[in-house]
C-alpha atoms as a PDB file:
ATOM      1  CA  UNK A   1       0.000   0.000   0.000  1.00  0.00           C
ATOM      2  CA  UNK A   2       2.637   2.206   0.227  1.00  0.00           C
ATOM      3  CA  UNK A   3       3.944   1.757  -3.203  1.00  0.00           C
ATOM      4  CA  UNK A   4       0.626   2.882  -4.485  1.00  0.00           C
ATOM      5  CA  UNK A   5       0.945   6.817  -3.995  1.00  0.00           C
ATOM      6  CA  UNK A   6       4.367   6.290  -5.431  1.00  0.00           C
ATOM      7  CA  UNK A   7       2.955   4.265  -8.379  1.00  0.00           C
ATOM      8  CA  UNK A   8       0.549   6.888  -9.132  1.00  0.00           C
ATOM      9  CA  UNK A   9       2.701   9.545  -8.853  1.00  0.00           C
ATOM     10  CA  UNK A  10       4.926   8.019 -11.536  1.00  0.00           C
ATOM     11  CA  UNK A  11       1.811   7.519 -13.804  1.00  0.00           C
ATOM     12  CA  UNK A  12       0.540  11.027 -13.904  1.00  0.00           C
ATOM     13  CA  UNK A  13       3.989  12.222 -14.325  1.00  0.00           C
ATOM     14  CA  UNK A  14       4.434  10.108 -17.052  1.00  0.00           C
ATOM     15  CA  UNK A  15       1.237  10.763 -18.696  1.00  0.00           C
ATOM     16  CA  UNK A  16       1.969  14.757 -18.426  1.00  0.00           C
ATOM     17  CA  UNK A  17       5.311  14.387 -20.044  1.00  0.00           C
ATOM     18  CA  UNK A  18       3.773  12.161 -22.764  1.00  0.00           C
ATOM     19  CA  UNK A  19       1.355  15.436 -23.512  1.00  0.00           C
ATOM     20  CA  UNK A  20       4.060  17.987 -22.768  1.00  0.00           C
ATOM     21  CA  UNK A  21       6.550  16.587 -25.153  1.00  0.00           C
ATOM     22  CA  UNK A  22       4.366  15.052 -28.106  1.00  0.00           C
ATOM     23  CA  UNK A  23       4.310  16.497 -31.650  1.00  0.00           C
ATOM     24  CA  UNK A  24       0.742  17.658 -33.095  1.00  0.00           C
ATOM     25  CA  UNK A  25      -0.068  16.840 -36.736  1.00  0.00           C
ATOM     26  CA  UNK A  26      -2.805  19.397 -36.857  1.00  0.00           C
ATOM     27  CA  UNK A  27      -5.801  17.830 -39.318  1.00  0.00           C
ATOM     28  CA  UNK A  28      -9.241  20.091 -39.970  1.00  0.00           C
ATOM     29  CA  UNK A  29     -12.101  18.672 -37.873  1.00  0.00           C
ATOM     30  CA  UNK A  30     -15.779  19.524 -37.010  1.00  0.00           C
ATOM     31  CA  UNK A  31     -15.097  21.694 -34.261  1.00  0.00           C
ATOM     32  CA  UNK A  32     -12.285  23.764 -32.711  1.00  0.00           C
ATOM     33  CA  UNK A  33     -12.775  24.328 -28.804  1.00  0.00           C
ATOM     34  CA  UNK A  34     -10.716  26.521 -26.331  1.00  0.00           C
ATOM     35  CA  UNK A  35     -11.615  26.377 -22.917  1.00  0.00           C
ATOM     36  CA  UNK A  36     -11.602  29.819 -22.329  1.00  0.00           C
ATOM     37  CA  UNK A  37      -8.773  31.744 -20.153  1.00  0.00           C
ATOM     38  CA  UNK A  38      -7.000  34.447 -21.753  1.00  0.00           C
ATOM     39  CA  UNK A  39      -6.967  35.997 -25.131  1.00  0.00           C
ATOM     40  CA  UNK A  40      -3.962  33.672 -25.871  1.00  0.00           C
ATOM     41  CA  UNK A  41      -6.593  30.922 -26.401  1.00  0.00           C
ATOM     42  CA  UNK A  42      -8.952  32.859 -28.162  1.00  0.00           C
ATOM     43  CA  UNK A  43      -6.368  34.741 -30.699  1.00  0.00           C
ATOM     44  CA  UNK A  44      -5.647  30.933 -31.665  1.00  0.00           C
ATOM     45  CA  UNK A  45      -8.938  29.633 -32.303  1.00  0.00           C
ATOM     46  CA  UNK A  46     -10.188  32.241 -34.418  1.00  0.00           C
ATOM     47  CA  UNK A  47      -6.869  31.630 -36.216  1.00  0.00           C
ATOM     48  CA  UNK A  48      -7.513  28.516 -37.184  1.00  0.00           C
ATOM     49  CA  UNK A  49     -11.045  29.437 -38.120  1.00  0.00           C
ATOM     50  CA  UNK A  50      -9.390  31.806 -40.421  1.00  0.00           C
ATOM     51  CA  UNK A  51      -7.429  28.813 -41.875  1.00  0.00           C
ATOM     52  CA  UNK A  52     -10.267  26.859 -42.301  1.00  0.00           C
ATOM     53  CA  UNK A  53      -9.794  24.104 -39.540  1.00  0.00           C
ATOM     54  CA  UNK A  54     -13.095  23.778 -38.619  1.00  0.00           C
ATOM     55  CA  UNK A  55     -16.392  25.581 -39.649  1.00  0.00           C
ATOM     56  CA  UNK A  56     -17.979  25.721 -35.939  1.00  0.00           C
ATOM     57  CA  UNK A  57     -16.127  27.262 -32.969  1.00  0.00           C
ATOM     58  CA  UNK A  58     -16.652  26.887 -29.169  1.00  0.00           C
ATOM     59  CA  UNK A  59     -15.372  28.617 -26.220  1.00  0.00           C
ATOM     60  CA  UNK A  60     -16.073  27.688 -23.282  1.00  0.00           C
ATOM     61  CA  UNK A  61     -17.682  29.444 -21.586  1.00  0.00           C
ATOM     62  CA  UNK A  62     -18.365  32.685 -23.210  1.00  0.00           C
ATOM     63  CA  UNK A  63     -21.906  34.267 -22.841  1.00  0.00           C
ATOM     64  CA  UNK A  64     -23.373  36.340 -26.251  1.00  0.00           C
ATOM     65  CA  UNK A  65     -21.593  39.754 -24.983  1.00  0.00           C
ATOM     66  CA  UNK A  66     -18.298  37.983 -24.564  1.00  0.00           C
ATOM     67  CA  UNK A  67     -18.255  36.503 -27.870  1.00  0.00           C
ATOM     68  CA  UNK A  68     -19.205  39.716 -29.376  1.00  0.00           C
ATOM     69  CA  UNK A  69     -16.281  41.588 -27.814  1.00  0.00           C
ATOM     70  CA  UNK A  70     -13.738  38.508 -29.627  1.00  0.00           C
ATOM     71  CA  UNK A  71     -15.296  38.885 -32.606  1.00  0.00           C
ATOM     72  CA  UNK A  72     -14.793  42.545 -32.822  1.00  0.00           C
ATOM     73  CA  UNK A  73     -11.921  42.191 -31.439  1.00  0.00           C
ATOM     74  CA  UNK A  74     -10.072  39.330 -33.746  1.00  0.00           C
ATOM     75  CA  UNK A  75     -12.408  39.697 -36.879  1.00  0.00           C
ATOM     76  CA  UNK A  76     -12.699  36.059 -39.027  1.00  0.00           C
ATOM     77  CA  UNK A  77     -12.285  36.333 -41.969  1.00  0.00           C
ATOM     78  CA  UNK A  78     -14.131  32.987 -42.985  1.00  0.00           C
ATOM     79  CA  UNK A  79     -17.208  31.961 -42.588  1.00  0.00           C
ATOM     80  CA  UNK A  80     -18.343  30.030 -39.510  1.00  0.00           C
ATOM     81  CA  UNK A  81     -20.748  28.880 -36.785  1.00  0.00           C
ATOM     82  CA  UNK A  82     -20.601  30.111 -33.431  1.00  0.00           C
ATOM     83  CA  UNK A  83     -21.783  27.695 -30.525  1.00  0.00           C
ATOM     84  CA  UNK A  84     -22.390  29.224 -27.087  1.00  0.00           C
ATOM     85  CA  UNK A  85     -21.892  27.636 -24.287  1.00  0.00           C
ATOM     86  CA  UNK A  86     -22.307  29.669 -20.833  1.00  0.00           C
ATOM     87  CA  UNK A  87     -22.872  27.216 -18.098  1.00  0.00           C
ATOM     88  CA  UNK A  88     -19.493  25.734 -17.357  1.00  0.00           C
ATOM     89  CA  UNK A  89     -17.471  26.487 -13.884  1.00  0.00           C
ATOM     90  CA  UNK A  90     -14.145  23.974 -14.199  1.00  0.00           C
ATOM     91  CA  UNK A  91     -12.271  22.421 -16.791  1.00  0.00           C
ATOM     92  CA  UNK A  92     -14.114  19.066 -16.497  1.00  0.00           C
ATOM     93  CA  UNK A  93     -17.500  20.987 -17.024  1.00  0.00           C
ATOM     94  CA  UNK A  94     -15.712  22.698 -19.873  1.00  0.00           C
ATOM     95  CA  UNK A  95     -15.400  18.761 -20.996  1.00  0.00           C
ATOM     96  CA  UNK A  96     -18.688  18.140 -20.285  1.00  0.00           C
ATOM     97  CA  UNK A  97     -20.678  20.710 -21.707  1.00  0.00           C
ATOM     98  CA  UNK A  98     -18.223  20.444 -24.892  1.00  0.00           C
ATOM     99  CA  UNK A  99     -19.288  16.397 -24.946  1.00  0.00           C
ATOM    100  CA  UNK A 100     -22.731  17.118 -24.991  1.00  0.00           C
ATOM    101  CA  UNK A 101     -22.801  19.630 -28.037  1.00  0.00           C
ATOM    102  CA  UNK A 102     -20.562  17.272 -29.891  1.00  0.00           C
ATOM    103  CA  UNK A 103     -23.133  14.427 -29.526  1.00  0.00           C
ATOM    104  CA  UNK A 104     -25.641  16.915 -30.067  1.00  0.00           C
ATOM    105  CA  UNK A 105     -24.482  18.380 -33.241  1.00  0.00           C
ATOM    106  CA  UNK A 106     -23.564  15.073 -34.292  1.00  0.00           C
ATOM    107  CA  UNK A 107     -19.702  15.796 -34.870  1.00  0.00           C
ATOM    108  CA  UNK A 108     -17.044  13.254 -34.835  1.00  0.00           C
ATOM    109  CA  UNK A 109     -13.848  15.567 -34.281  1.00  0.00           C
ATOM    110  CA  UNK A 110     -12.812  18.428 -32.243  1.00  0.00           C
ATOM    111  CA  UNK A 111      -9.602  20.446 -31.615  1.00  0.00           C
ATOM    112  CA  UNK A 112      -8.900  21.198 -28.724  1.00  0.00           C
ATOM    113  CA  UNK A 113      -7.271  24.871 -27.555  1.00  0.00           C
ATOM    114  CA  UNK A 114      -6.195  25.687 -24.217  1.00  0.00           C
ATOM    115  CA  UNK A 115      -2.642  26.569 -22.827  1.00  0.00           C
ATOM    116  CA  UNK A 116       0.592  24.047 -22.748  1.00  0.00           C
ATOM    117  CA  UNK A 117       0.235  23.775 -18.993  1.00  0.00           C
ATOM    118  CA  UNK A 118      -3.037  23.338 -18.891  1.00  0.00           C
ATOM    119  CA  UNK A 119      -3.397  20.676 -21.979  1.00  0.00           C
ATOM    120  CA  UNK A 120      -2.977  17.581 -19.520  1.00  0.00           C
ATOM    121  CA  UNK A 121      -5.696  18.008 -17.723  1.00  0.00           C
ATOM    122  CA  UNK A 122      -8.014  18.997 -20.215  1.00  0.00           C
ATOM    123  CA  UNK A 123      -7.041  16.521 -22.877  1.00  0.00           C
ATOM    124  CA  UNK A 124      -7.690  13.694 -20.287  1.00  0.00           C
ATOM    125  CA  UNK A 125     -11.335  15.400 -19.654  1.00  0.00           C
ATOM    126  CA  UNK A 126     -11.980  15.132 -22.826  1.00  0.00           C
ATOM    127  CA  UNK A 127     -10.920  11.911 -23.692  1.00  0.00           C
ATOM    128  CA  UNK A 128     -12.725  10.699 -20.593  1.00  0.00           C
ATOM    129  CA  UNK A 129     -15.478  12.123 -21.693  1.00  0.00           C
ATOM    130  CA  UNK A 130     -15.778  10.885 -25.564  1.00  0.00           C
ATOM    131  CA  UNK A 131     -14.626   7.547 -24.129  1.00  0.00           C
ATOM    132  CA  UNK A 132     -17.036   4.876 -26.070  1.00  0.00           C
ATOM    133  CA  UNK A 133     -18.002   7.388 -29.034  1.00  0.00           C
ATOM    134  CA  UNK A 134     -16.487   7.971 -32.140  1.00  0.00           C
ATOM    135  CA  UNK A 135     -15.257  11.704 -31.558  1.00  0.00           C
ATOM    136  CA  UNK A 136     -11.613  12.091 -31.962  1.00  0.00           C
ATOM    137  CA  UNK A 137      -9.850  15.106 -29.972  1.00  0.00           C
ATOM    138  CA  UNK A 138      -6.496  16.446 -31.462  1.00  0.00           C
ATOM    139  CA  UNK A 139      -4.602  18.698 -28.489  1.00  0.00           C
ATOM    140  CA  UNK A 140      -3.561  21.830 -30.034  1.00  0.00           C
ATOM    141  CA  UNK A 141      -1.358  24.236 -26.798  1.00  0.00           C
ATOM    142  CA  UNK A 142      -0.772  27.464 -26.885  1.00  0.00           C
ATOM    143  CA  UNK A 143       1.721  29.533 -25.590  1.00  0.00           C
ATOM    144  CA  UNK A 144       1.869  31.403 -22.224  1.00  0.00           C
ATOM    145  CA  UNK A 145       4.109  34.769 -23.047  1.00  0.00           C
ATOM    146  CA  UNK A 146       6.939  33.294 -24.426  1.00  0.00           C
ATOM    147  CA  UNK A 147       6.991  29.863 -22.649  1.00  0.00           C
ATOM    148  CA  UNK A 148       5.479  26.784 -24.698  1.00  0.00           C
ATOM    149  CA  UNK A 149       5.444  23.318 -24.586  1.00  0.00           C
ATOM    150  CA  UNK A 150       8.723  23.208 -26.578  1.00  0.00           C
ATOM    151  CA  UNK A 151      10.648  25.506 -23.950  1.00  0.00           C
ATOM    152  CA  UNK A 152       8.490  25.282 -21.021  1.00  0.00           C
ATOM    153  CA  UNK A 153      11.633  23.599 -19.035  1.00  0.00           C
ATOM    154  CA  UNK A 154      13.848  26.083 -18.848  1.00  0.00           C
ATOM    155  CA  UNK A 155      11.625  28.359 -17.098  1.00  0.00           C
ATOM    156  CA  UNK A 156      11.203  27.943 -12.842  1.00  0.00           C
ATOM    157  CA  UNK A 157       7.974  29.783 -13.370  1.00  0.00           C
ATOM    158  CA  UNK A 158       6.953  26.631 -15.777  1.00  0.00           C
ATOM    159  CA  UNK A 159       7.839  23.950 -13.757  1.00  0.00           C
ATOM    160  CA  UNK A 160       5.820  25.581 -10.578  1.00  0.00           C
ATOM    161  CA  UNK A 161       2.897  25.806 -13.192  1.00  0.00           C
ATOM    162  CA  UNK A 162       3.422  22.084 -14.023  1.00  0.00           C
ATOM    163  CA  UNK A 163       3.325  21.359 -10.445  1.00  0.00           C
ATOM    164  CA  UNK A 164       0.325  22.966  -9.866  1.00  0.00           C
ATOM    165  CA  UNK A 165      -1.565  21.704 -12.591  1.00  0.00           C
ATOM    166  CA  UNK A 166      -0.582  18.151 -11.237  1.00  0.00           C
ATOM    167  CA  UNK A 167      -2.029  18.921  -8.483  1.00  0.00           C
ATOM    168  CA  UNK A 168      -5.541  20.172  -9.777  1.00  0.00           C
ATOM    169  CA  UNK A 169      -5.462  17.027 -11.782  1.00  0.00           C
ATOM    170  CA  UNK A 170      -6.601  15.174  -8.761  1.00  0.00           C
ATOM    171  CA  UNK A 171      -9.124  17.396  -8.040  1.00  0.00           C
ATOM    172  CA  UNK A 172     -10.986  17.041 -11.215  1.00  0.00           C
ATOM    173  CA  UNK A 173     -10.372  13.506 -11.006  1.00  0.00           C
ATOM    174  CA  UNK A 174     -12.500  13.771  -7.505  1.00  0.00           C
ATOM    175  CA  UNK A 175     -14.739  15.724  -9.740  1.00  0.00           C
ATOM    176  CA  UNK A 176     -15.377  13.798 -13.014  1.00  0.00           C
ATOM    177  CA  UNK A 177     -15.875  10.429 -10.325  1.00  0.00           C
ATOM    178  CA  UNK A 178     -18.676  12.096  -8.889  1.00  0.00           C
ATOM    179  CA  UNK A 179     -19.991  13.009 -12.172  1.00  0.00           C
ATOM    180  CA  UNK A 180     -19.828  10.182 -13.232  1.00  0.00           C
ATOM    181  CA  UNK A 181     -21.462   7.758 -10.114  1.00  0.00           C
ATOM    182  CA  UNK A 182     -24.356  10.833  -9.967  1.00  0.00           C
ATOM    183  CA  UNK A 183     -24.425  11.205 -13.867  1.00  0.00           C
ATOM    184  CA  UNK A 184     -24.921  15.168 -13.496  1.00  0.00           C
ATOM    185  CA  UNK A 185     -23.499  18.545 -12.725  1.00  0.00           C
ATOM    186  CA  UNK A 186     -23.371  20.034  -9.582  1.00  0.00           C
ATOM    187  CA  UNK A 187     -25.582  22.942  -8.399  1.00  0.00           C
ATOM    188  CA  UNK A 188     -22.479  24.027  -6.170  1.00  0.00           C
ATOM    189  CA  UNK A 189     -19.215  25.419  -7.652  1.00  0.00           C
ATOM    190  CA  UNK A 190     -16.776  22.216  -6.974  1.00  0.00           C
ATOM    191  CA  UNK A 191     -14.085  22.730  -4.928  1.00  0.00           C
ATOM    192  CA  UNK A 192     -15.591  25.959  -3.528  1.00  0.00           C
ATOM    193  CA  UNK A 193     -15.129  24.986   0.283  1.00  0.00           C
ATOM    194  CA  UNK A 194     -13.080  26.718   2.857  1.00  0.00           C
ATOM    195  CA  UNK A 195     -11.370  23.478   2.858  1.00  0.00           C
ATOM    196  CA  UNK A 196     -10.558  23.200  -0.529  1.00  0.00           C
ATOM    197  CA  UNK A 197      -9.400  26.800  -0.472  1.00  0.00           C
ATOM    198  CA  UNK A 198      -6.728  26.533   2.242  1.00  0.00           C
ATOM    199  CA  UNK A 199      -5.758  23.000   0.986  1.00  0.00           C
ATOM    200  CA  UNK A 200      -5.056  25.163  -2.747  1.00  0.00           C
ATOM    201  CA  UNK A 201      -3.165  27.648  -0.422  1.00  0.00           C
ATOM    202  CA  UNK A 202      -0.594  25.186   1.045  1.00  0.00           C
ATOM    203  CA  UNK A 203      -0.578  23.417  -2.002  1.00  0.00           C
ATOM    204  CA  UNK A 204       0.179  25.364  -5.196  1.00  0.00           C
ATOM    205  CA  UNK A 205       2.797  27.788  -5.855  1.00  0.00           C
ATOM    206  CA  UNK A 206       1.772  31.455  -6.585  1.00  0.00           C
ATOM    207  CA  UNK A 207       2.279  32.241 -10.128  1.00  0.00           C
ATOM    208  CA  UNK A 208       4.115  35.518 -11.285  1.00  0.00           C
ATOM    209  CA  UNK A 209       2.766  35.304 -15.065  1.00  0.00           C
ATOM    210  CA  UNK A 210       4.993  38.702 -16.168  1.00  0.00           C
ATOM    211  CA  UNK A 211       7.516  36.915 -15.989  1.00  0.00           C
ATOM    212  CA  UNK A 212       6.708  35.099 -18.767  1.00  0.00           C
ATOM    213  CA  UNK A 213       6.271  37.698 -20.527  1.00  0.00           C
ATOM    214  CA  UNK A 214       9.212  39.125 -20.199  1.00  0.00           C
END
């Protein structure tokens, strides 16, 4: 037994550098999704919009007014359909809500946008979540400044963001097992406790993101 937090140390770390160091082959799909977080994200989807990777786009979440502001903001030039999806609170509802329009919509591919250090846990969300269906997810990172999967190493500022990541990844582990057992969402924000919040304060590093930009 005491192997075992060992063991599954190992695996996740294993499974993060499999994501963090593998090459993407970028092929058009049905759908390009970014779970939204920055304009980093966003700047990329609507770029490969423009290249004609997919013709629907999701970000998740953005309400109406939000996606107004991007597309003012980043103007497509191609043509395009625009899903909105509001509702979700974490990544694994971002992964949720995404699986449900895909089986809704009846699409069989998605790329998927979010940042390097946050491709991990999202990618495993959404695998977890097509798991049995016939939709295909390619991972497609973006940068953070000027850190990227390709240089992320180098950087102290990365490695704490690694680390932290790891550690979320347990939480929406927690997360997706409920959702799965009860076979619905919350009505709480998960991980919203005083508990959880003091167990993220001892636990992750604080993150100076301008130094990334530097």
């Amino acid at each position: 037994m005491a192997a075992l937090p060992a063991l599954l140390l190992l695996s996740e770390a294993g499974y993060f550098a499999w994501v963090l160091t593998r090459t993407n082959h970028l092929e058009k799909a049905d759908l390009i999704v970014t779970f939204e977080g920055g304009y980093d994200r966003v700047r990329t989807a609507y770029s490969l919009v423009d290249q004609s990777y997919a013709p629907n786009l999701l970000i998740s979440p953005a309400t109406e007014k939000k996606l107004r502001v991007y597309e003012n903001r980043f103007q497509p030039s191609q043509p395009y359909a625009r899903i909105m999806e509001d509702k979700s609170r974490t990544t694994l509802e971002n992964a949720a809500y995404t699986q449900r329009i895909l089986e809704k919509k009846g699409f069989h591919s998605a790329i998927l946008i979010t940042s390097w250090d946050h491709m991990p846990r999202s990618y495993f969300l959404m695998r977890a979540m097509t798991l049995g269906s016939e939709v295909t997810t390619q991972p497609y990172p973006t940068a953070t400044g000027t850190v990227d999967q390709t240089n992320w190493y180098r950087h102290g500022v990365a490695w704490k963001m690694v680390c932290n990541e790891m550690v979320e990844f347990w939480g929406s582990l927690i997360e997706l097992a409920r959702y799965k057992v009860s076979g619905g969402l919350p009505k709480q924000v998960p991980g919203g406790s005083s508990l959880a919040a003091r167990l993220k304060q001892l636990l992750l590093f604080k993150i100076d993101h301008k130094s990334l930009h530097a």
